[in-house]
N, C-alpha and C. Protein backbone atom coordinates (compact mmCIF):
# COMPACT_ATOMS: atom_id res chain seq x y z
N UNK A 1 88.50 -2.43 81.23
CA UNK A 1 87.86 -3.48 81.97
C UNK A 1 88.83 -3.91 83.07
N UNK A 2 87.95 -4.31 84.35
CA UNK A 2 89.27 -4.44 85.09
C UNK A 2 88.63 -5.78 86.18
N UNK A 3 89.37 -6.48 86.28
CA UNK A 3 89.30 -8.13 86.24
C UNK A 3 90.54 -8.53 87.31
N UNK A 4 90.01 -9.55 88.35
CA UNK A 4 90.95 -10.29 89.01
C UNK A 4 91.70 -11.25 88.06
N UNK A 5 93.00 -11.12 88.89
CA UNK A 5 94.08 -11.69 87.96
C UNK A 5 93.69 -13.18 87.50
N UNK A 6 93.33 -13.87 88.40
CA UNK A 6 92.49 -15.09 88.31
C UNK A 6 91.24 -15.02 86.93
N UNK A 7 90.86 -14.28 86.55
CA UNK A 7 89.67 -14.54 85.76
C UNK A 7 90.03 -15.46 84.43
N UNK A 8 89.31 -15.71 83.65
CA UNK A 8 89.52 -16.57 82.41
C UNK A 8 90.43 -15.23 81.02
N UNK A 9 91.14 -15.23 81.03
CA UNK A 9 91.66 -14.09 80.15
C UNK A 9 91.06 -14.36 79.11
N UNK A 10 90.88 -15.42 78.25
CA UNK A 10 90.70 -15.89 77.15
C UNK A 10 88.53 -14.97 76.55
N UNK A 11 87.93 -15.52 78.14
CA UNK A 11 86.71 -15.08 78.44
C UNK A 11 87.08 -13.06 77.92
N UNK A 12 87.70 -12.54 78.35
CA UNK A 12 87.82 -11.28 78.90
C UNK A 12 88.52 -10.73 77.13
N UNK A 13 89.46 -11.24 77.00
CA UNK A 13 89.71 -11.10 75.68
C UNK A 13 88.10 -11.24 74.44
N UNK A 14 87.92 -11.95 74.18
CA UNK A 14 86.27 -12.25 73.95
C UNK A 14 85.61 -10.96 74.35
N UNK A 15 85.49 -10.90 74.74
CA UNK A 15 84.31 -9.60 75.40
C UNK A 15 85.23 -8.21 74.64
N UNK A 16 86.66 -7.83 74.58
CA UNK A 16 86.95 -6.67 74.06
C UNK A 16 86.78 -6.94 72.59
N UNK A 17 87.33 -8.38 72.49
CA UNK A 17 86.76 -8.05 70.47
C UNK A 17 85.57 -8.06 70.42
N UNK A 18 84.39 -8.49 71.38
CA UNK A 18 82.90 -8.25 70.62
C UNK A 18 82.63 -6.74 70.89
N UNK A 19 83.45 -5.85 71.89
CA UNK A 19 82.99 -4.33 72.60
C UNK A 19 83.27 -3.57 70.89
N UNK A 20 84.27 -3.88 70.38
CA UNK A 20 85.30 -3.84 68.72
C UNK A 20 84.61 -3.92 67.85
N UNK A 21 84.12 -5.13 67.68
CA UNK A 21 83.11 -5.54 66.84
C UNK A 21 82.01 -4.95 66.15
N UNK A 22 81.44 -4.57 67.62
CA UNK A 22 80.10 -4.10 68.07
C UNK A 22 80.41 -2.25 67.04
N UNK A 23 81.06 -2.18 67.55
CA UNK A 23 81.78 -0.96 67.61
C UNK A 23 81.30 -0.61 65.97
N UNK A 24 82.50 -1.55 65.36
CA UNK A 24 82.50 -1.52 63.99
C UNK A 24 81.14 -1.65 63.11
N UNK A 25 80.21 -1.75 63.76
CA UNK A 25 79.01 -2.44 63.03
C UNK A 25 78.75 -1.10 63.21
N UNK A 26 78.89 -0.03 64.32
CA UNK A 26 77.81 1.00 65.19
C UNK A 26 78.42 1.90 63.87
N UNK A 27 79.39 1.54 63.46
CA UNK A 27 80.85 3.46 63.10
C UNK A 27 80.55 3.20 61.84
N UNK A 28 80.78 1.99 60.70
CA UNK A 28 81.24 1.63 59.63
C UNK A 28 82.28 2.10 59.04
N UNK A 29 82.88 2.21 59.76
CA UNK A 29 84.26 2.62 59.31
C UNK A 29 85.65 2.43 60.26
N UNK A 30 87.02 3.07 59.76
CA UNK A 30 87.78 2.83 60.99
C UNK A 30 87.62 3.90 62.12
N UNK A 31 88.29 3.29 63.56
CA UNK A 31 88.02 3.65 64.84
C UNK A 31 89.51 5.09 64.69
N UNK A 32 89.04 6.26 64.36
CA UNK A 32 89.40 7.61 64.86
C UNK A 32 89.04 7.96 66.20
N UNK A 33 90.20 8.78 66.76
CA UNK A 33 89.63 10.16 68.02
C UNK A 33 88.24 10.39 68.17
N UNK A 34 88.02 10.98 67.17
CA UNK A 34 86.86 11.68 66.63
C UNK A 34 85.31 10.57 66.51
N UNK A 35 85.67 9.24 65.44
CA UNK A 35 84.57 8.60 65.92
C UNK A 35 84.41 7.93 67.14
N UNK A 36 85.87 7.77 68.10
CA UNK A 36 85.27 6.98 69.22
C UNK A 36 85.03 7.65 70.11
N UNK A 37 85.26 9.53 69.97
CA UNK A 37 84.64 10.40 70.94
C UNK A 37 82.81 10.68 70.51
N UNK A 38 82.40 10.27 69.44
CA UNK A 38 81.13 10.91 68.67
C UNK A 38 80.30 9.52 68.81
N UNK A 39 81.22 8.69 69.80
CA UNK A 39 80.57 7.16 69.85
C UNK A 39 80.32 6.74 71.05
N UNK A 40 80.73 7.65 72.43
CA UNK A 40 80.59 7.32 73.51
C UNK A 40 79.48 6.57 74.31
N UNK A 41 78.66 7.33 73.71
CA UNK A 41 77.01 6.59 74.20
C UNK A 41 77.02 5.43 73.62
N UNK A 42 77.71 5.11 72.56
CA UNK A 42 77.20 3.66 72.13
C UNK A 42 78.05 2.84 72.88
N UNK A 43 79.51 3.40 73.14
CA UNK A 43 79.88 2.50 73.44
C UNK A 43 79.73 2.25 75.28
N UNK A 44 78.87 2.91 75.87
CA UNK A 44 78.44 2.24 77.11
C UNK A 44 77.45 1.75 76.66
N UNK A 45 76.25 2.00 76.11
CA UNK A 45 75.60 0.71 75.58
C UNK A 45 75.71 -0.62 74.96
N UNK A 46 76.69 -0.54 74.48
CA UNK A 46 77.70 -1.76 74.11
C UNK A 46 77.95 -2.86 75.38
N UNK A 47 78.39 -1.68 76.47
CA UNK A 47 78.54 -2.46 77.51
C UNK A 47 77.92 -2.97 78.61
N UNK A 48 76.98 -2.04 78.35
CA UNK A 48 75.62 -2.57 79.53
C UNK A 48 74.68 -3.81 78.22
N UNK A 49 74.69 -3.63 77.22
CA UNK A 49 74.39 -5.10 76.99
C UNK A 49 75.09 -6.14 76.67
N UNK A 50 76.01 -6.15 77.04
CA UNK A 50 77.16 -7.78 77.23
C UNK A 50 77.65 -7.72 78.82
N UNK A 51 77.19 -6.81 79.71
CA UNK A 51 77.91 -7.13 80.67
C UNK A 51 76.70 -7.04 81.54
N UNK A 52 76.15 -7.29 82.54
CA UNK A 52 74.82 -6.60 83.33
C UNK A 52 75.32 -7.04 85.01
N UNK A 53 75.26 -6.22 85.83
CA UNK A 53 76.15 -6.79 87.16
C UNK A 53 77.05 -7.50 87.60
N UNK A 54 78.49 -7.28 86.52
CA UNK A 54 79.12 -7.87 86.80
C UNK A 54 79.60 -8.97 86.02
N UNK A 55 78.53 -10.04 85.23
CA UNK A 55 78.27 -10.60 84.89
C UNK A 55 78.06 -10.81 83.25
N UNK A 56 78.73 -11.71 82.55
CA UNK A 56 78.75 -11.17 80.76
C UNK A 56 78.00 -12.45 80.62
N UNK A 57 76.67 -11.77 80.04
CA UNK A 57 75.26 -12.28 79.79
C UNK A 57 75.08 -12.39 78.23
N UNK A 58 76.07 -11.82 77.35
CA UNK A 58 75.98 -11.83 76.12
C UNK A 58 77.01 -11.76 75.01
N UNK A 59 77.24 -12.84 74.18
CA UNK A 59 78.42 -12.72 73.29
C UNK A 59 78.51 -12.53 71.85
N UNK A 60 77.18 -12.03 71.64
CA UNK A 60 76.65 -12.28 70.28
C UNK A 60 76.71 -11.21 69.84
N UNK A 61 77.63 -10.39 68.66
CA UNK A 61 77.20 -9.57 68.33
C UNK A 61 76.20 -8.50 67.53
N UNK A 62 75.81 -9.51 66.41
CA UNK A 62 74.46 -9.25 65.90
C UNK A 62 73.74 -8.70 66.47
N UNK A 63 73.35 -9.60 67.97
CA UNK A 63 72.22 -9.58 69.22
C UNK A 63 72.65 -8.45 69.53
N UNK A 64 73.50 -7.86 70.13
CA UNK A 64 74.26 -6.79 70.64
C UNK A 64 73.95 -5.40 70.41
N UNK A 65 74.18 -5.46 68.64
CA UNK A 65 73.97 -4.72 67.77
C UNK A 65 72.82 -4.26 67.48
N UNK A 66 71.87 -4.93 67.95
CA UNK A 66 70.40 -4.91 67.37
C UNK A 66 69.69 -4.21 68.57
N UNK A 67 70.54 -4.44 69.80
CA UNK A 67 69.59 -4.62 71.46
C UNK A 67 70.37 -2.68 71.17
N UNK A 68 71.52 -2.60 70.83
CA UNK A 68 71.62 -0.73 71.01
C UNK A 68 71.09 0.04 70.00
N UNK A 69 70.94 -0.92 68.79
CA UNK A 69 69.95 -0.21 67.65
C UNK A 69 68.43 0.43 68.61
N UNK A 70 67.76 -0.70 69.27
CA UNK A 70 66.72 -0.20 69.53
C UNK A 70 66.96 0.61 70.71
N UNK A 71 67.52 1.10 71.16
CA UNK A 71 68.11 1.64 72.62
C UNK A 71 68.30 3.23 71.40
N UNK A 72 68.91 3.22 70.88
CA UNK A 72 69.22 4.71 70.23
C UNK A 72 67.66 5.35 69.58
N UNK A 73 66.94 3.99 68.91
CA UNK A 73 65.51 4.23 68.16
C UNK A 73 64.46 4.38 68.69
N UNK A 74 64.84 4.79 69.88
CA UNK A 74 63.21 4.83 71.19
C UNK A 74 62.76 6.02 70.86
N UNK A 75 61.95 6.51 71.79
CA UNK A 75 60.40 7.51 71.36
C UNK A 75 61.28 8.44 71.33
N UNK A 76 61.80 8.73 71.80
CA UNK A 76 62.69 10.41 72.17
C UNK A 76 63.82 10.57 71.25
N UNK A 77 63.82 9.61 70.54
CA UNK A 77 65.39 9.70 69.34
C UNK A 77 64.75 10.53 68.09
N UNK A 78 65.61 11.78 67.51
CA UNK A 78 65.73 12.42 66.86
C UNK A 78 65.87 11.81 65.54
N UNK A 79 66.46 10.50 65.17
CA UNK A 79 66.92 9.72 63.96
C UNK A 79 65.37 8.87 63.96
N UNK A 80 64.41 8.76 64.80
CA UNK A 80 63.12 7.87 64.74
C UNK A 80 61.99 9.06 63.47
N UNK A 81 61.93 8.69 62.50
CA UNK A 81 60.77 9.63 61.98
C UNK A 81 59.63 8.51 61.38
């Protein structure tokens, strides 16, 4: 993430433990090579829903969690039966 020096760090900090978080809910387990290469897609979805132009629209991770659940579970997902 990359942020004017000026920004709220505290804000910005916040946002990498919920990207973490999020993470952990997606993997259930610990963060390997391997799962955070087999996790990529989630984890830009992670980020397009807490961040949207610029702008961090969301801090909730539950919410988070739930908004890439249905993002992976759409018509075209292989895991939808």
């Amino acid at each position: 993430m990359i942020v004017p020096e000026d920004e709220n760090f505290v804000l910005m900090e916040e946002v990498i433990n919920l990207i973490g978080e999020v993470l952990l809910m997606i993997t259930k387990g610990p963060f390997t090579g391997k799962t955070i290469f087999d996790s990529l897609q989630d984890i830009v979805l992670v980020c397009d829903e807490i961040i949207n132009e610029g702008y961090i629209v969301c801090l909730d991770a539950p919410k988070v969690f739930e908004r890439v659940r249905m993002k992976d579970l759409g018509p075209n997902s292989p895991s939808k039966t």
